[in-house]
PDB file of N, CA and C in Angstrom:
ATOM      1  N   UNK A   1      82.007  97.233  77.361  1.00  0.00           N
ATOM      2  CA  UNK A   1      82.124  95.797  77.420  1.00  0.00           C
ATOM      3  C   UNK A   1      81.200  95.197  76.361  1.00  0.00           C
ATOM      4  N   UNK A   2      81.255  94.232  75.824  1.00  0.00           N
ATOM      5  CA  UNK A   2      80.762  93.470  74.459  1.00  0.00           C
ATOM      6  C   UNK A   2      79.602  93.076  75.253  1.00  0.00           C
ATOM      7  N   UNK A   3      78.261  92.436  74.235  1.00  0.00           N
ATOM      8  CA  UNK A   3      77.470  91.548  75.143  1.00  0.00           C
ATOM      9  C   UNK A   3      78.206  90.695  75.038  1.00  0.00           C
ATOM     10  N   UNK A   4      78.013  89.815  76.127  1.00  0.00           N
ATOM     11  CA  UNK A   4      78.505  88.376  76.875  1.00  0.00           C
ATOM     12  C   UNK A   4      79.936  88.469  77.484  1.00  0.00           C
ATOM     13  N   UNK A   5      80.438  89.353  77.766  1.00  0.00           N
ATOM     14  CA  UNK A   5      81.873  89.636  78.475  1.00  0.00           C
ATOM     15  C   UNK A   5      81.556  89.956  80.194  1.00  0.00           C
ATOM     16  N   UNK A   6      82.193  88.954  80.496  1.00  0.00           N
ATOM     17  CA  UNK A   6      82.247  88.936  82.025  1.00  0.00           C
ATOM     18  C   UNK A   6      80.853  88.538  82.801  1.00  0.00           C
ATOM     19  N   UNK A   7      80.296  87.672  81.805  1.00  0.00           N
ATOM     20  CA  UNK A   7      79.049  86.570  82.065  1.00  0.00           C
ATOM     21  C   UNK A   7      80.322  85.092  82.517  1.00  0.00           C
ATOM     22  N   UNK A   8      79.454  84.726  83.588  1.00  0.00           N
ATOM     23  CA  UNK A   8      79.753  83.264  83.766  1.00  0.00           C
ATOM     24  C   UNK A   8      80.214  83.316  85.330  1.00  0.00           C
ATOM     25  N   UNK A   9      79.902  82.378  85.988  1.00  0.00           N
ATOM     26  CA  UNK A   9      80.421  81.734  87.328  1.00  0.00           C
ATOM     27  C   UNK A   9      81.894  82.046  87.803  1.00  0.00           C
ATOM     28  N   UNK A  10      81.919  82.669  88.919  1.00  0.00           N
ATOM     29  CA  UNK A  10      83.244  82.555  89.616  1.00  0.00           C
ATOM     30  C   UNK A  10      84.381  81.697  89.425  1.00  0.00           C
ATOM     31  N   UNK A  11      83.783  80.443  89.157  1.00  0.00           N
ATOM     32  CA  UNK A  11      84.350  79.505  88.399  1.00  0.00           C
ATOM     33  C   UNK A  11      84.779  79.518  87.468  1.00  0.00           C
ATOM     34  N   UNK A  12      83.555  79.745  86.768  1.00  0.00           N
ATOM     35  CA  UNK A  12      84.140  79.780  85.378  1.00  0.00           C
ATOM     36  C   UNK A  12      84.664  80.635  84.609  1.00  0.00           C
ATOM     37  N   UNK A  13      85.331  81.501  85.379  1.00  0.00           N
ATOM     38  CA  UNK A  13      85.765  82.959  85.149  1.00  0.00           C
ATOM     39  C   UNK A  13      87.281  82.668  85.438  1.00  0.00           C
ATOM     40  N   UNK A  14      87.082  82.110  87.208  1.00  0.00           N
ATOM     41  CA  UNK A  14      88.967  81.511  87.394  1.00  0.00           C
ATOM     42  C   UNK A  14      89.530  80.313  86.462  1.00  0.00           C
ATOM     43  N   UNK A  15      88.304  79.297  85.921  1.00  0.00           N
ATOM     44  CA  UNK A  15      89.328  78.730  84.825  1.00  0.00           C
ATOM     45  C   UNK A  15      89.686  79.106  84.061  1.00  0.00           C
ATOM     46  N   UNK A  16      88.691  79.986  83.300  1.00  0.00           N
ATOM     47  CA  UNK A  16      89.343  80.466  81.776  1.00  0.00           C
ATOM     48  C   UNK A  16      91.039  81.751  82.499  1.00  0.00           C
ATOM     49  N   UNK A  17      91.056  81.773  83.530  1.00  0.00           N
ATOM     50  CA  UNK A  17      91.970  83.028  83.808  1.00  0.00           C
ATOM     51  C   UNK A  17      93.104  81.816  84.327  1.00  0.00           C
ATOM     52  N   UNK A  18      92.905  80.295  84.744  1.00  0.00           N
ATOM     53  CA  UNK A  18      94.175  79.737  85.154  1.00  0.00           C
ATOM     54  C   UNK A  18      94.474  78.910  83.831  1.00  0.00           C
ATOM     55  N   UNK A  19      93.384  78.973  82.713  1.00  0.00           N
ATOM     56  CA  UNK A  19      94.293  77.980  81.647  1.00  0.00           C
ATOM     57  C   UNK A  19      94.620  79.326  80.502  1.00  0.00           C
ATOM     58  N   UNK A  20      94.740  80.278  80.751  1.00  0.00           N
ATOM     59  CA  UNK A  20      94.848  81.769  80.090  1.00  0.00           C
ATOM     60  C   UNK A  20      96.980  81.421  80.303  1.00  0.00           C
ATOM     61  N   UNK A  21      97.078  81.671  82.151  1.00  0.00           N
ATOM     62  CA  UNK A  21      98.078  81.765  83.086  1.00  0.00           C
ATOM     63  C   UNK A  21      98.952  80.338  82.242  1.00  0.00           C
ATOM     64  N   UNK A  22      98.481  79.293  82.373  1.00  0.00           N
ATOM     65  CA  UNK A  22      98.847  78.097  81.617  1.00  0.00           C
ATOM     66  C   UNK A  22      99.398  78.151  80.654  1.00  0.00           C
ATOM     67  N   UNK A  23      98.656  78.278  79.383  1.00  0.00           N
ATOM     68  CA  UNK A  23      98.820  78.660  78.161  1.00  0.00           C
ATOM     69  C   UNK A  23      99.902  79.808  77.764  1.00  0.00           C
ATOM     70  N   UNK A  24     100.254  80.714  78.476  1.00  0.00           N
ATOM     71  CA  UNK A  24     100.855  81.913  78.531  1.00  0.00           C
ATOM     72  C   UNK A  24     100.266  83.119  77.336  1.00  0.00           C
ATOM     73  N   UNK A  25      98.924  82.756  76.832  1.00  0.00           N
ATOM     74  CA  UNK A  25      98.458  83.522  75.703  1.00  0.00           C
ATOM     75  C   UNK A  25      96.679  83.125  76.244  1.00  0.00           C
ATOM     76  N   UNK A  26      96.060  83.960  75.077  1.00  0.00           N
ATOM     77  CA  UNK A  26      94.760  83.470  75.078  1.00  0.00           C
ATOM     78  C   UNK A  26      94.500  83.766  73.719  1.00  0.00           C
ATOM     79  N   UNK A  27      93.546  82.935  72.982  1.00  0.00           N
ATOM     80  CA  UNK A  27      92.951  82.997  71.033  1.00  0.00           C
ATOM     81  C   UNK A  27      92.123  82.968  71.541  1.00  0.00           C
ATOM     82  N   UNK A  28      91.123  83.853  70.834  1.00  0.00           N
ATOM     83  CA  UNK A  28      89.304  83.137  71.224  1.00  0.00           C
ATOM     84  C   UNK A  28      88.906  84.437  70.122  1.00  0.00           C
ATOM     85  N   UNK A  29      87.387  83.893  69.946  1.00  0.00           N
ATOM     86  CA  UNK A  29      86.753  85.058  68.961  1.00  0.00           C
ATOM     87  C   UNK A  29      86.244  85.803  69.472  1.00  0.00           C
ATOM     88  N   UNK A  30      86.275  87.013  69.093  1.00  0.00           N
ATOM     89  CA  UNK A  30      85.977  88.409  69.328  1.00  0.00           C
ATOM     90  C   UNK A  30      84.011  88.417  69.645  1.00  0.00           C
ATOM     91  N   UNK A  31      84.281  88.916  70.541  1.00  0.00           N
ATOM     92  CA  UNK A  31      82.757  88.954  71.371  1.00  0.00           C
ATOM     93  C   UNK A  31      81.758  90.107  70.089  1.00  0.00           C
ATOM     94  N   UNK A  32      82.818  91.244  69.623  1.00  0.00           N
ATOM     95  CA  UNK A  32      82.239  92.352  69.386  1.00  0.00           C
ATOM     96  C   UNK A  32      82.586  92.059  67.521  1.00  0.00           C
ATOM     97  N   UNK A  33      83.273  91.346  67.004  1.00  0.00           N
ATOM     98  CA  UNK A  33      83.142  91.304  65.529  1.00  0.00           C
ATOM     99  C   UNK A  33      83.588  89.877  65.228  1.00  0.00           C
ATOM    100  N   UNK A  34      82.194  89.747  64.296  1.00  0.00           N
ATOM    101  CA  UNK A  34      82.377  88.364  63.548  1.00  0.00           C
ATOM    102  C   UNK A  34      83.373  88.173  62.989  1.00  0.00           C
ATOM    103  N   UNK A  35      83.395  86.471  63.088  1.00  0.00           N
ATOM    104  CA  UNK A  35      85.096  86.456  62.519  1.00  0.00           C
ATOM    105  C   UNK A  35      86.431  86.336  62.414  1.00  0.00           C
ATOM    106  N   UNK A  36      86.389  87.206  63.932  1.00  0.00           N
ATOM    107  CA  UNK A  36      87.724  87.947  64.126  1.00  0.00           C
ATOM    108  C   UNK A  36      88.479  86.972  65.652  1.00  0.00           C
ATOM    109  N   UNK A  37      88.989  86.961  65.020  1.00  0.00           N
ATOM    110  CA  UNK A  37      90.151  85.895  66.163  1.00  0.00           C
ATOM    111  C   UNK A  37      91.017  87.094  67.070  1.00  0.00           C
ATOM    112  N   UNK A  38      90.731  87.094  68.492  1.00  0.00           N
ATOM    113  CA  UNK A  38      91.418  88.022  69.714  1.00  0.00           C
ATOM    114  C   UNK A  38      93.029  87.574  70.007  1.00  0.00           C
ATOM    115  N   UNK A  39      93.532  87.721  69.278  1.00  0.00           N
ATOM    116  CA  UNK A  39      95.559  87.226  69.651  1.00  0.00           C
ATOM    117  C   UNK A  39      96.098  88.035  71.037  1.00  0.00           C
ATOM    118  N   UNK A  40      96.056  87.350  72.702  1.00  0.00           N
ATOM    119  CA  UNK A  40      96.167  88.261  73.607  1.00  0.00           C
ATOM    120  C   UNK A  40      97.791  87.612  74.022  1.00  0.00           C
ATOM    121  N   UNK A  41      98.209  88.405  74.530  1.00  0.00           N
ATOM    122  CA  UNK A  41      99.400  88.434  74.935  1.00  0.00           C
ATOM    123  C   UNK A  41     100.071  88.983  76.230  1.00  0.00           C
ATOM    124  N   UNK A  42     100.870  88.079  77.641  1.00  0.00           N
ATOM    125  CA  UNK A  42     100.760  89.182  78.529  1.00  0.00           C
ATOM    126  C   UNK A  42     102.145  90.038  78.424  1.00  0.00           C
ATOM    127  N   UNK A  43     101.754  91.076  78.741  1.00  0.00           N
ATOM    128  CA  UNK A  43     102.655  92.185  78.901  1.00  0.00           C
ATOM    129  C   UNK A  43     103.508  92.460  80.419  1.00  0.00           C
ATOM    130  N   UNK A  44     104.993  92.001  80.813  1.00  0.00           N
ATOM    131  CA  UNK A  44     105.339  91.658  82.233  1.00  0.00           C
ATOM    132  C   UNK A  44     105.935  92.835  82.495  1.00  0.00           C
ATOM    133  N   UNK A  45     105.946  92.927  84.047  1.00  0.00           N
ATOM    134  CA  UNK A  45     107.299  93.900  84.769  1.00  0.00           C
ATOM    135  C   UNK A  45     108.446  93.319  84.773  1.00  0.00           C
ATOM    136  N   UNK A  46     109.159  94.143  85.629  1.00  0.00           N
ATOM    137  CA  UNK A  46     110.242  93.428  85.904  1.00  0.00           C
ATOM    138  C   UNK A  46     110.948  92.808  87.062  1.00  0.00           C
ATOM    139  N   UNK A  47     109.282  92.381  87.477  1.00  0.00           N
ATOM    140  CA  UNK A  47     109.548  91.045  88.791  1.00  0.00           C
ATOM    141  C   UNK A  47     108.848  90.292  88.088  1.00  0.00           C
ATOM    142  N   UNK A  48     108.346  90.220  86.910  1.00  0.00           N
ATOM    143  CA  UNK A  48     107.388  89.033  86.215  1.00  0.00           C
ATOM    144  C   UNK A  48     106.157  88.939  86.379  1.00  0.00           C
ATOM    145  N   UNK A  49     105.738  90.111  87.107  1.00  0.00           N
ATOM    146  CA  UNK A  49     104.043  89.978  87.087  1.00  0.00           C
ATOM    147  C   UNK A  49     103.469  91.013  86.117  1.00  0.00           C
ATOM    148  N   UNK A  50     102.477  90.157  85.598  1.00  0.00           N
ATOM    149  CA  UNK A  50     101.653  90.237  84.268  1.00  0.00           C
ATOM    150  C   UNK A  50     100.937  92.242  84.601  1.00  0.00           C
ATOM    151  N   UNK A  51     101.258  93.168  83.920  1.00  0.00           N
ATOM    152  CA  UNK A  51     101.077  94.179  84.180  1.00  0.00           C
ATOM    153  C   UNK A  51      99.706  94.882  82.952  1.00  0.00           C
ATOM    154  N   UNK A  52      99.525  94.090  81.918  1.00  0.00           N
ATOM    155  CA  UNK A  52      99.198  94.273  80.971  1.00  0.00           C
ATOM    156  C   UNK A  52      98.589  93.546  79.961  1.00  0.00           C
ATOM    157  N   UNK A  53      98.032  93.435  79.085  1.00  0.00           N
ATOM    158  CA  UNK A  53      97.819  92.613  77.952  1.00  0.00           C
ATOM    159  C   UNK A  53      97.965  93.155  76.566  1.00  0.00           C
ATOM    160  N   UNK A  54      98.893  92.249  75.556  1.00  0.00           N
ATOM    161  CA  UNK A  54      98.665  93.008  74.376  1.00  0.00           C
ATOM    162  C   UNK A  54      97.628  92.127  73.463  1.00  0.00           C
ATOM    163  N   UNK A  55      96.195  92.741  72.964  1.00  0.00           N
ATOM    164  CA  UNK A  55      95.835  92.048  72.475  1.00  0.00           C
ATOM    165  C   UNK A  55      96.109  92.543  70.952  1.00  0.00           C
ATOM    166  N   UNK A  56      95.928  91.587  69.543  1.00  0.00           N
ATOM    167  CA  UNK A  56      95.969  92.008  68.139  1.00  0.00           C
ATOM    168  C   UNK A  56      94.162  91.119  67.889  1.00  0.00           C
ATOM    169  N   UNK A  57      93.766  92.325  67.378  1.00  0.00           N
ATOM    170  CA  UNK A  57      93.132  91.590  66.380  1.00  0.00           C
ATOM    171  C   UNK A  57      93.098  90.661  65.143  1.00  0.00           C
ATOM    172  N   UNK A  58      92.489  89.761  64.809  1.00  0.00           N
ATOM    173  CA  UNK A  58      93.140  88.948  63.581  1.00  0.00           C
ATOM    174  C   UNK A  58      91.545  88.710  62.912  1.00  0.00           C
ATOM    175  N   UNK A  59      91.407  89.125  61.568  1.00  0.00           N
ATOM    176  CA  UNK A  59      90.384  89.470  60.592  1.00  0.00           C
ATOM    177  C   UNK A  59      91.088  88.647  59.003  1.00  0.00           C
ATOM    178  N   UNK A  60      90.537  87.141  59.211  1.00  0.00           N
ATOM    179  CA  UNK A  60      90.670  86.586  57.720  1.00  0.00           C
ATOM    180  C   UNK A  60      90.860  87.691  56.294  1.00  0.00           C
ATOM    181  N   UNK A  61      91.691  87.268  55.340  1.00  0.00           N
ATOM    182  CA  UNK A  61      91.029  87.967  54.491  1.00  0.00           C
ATOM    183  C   UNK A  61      91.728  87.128  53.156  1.00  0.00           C
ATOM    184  N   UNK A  62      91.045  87.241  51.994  1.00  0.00           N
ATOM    185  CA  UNK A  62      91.675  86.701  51.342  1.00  0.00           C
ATOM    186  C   UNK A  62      93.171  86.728  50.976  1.00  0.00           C
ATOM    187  N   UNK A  63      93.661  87.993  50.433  1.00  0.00           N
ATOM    188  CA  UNK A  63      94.855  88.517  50.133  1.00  0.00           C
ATOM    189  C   UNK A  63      95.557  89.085  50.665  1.00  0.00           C
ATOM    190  N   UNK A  64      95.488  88.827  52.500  1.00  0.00           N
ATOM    191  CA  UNK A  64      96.221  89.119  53.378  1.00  0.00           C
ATOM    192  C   UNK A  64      97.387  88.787  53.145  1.00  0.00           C
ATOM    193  N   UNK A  65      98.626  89.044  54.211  1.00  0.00           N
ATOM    194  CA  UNK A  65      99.929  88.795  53.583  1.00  0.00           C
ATOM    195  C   UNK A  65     100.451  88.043  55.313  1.00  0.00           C
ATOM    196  N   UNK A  66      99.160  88.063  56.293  1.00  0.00           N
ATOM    197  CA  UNK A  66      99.943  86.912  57.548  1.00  0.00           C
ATOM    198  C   UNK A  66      98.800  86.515  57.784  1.00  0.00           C
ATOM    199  N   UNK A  67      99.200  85.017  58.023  1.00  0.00           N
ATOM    200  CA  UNK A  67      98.036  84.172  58.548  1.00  0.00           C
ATOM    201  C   UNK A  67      98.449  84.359  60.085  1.00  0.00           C
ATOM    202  N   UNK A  68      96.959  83.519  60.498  1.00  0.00           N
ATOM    203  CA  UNK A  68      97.389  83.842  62.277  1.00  0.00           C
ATOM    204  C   UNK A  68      98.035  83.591  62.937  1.00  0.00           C
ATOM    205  N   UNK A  69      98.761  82.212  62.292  1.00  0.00           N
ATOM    206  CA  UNK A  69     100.062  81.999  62.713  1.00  0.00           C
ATOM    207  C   UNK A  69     101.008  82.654  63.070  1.00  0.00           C
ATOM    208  N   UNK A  70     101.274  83.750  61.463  1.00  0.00           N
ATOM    209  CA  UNK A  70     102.348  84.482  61.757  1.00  0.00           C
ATOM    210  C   UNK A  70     101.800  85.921  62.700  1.00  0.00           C
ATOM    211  N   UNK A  71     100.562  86.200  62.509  1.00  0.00           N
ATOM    212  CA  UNK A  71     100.162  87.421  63.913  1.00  0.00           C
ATOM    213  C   UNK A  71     100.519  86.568  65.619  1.00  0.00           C
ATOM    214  N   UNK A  72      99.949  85.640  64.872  1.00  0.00           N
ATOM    215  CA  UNK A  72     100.279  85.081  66.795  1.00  0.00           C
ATOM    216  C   UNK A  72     101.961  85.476  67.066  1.00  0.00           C
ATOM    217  N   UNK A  73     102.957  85.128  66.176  1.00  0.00           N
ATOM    218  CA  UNK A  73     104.217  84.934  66.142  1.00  0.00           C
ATOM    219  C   UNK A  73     104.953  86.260  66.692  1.00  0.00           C
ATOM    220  N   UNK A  74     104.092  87.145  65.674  1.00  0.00           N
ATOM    221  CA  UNK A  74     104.803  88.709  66.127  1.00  0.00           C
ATOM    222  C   UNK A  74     103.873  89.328  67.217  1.00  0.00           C
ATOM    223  N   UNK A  75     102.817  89.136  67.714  1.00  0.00           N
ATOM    224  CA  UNK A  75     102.197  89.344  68.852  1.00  0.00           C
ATOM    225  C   UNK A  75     102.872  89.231  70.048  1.00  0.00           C
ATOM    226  N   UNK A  76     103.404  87.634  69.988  1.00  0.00           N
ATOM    227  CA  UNK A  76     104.060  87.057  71.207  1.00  0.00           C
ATOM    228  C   UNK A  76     105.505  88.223  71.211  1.00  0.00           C
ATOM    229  N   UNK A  77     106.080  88.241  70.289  1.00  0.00           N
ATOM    230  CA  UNK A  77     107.477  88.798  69.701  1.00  0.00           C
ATOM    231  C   UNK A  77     107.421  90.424  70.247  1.00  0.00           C
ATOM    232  N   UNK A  78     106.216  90.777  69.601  1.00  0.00           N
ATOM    233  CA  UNK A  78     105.913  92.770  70.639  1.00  0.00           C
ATOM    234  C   UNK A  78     105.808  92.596  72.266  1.00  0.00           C
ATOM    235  N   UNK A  79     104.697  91.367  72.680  1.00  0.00           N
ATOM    236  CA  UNK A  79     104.745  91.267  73.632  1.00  0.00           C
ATOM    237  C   UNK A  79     105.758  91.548  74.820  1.00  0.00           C
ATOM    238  N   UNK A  80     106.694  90.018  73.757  1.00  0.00           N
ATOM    239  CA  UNK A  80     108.237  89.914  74.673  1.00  0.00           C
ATOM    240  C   UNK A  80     108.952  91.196  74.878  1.00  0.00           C
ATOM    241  N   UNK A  81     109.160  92.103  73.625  1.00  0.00           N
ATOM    242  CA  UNK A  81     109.873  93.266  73.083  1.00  0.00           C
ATOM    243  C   UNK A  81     109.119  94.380  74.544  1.00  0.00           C
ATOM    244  N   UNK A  82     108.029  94.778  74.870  1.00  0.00           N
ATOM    245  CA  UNK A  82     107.332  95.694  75.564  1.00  0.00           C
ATOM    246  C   UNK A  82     107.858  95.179  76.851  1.00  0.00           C
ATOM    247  N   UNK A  83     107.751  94.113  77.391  1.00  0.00           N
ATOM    248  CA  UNK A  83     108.391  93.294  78.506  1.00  0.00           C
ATOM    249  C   UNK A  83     109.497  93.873  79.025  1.00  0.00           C
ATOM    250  N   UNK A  84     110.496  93.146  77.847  1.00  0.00           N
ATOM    251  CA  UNK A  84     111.834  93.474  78.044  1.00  0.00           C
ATOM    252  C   UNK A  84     112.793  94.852  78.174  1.00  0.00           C
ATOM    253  N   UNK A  85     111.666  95.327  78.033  1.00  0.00           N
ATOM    254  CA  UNK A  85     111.611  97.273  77.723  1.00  0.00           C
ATOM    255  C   UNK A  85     111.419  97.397  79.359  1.00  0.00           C
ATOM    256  N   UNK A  86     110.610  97.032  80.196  1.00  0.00           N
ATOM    257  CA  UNK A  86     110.161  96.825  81.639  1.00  0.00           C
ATOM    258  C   UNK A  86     111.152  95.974  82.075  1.00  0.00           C
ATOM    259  N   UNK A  87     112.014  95.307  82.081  1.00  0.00           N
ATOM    260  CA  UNK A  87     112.897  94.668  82.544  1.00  0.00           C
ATOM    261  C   UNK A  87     112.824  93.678  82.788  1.00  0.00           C
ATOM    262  N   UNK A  88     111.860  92.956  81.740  1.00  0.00           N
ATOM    263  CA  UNK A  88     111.489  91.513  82.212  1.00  0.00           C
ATOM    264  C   UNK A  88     112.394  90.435  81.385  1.00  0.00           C
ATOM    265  N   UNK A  89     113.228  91.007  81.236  1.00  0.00           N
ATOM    266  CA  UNK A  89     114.298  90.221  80.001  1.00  0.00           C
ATOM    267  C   UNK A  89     114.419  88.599  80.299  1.00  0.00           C
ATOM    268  N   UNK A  90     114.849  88.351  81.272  1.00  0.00           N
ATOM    269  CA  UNK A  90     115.288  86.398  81.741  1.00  0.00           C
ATOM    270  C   UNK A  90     113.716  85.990  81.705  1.00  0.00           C
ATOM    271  N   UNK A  91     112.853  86.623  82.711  1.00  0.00           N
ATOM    272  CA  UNK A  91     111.776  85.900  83.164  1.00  0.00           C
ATOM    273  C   UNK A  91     111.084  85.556  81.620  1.00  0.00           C
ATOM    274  N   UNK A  92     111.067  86.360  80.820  1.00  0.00           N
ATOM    275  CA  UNK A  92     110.078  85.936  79.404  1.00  0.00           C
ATOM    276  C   UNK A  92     110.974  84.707  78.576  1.00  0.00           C
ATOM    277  N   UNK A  93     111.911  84.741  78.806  1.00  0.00           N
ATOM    278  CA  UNK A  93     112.978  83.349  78.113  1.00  0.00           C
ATOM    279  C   UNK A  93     112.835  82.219  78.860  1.00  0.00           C
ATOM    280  N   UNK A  94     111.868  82.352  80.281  1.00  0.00           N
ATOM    281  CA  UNK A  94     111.962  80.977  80.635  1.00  0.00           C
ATOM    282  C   UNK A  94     110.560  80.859  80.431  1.00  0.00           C
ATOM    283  N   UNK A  95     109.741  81.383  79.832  1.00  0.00           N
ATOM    284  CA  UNK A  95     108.189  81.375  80.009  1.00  0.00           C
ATOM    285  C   UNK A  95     107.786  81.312  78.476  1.00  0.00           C
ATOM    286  N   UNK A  96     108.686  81.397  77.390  1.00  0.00           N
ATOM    287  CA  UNK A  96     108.249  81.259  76.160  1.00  0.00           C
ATOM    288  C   UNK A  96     107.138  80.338  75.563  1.00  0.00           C
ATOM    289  N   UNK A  97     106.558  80.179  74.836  1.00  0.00           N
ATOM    290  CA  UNK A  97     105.661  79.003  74.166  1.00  0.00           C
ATOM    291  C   UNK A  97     106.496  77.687  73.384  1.00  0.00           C
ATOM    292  N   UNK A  98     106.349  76.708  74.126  1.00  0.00           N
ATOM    293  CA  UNK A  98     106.787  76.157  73.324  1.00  0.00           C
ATOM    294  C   UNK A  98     106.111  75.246  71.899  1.00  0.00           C
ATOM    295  N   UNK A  99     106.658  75.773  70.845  1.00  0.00           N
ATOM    296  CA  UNK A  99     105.883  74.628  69.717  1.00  0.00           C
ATOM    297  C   UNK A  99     105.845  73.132  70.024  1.00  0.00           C
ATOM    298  N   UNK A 100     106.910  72.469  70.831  1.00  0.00           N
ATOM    299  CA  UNK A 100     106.130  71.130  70.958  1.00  0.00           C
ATOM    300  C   UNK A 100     105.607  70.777  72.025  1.00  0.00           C
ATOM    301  N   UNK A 101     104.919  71.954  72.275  1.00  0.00           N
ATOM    302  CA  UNK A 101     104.275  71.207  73.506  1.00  0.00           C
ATOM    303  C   UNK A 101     102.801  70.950  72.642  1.00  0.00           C
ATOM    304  N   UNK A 102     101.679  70.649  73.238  1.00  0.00           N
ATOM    305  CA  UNK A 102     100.539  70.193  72.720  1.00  0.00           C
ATOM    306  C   UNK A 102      99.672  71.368  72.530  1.00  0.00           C
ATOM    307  N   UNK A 103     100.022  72.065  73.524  1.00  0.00           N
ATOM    308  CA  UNK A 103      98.990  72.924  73.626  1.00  0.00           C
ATOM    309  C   UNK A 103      99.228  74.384  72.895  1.00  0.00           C
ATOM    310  N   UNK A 104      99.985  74.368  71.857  1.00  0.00           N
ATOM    311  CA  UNK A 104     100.934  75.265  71.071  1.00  0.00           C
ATOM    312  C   UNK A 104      99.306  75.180  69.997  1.00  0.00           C
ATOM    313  N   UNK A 105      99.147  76.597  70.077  1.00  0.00           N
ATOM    314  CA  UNK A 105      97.594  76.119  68.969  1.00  0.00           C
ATOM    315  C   UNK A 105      98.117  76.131  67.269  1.00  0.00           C
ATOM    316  N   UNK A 106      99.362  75.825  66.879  1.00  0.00           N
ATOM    317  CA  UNK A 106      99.498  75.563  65.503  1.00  0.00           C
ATOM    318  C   UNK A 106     100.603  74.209  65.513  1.00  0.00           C
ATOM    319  N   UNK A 107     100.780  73.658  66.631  1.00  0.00           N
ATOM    320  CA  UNK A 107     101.489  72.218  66.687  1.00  0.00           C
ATOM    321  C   UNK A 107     100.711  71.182  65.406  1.00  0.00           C
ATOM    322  N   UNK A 108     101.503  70.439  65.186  1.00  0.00           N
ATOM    323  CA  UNK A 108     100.475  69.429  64.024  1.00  0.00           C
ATOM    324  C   UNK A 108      99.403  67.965  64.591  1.00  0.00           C
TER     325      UNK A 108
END
């Protein structure tokens, strides 16, 4: 476990885990390397409960060839793909992200 992972209040442990549930993703920076943006993703069965997480790492770089945008994009996209492999095929089409919602972290 990183330092500072799984520090914080009962509380404040179930919010970050009901606006995680919310969100249907989680971004945040990497406890264990500077820098680095955590792209998590949940991974479902096929009654729809969250069995898994896929996380990607995401590490700036100059002459990279995807911004995090597009890792978030194919993150969500393996995610769905590993899912649907488990039989979660309908339930992830009604649970998608939507870009206009607000809380879409590359909305304008």
């Amino acid at each position: 476990m990183a330092a500072g992972e799984g520090q914080g209040t009962r509380a404040e442990i179930e919010a970050r885990l009901n606006e995680v549930a919310r969100l249907g993703y989680e971004m945040r920076a990497s406890l264990a390397v500077e820098a680095c943006t955590n792209v998590s993703m949940p991974v479902r069965d096929h009654t729809g409960a969250v069995i898994a997480a896929l996380t990607v790492p995401f590490l700036p770089q100059k002459a990279a060839r995807f911004d995090r945008e597009i890792v978030f994009e194919r993150a969500k996209a393996a995610a769905e793909a590993i899912s649907a492999a488990l039989g979660a095929g309908e339930i992830i089409a009604s649970s998608r992200a939507d870009p206009e919602r607000r809380d879409y972290p590359f909305s304008n």
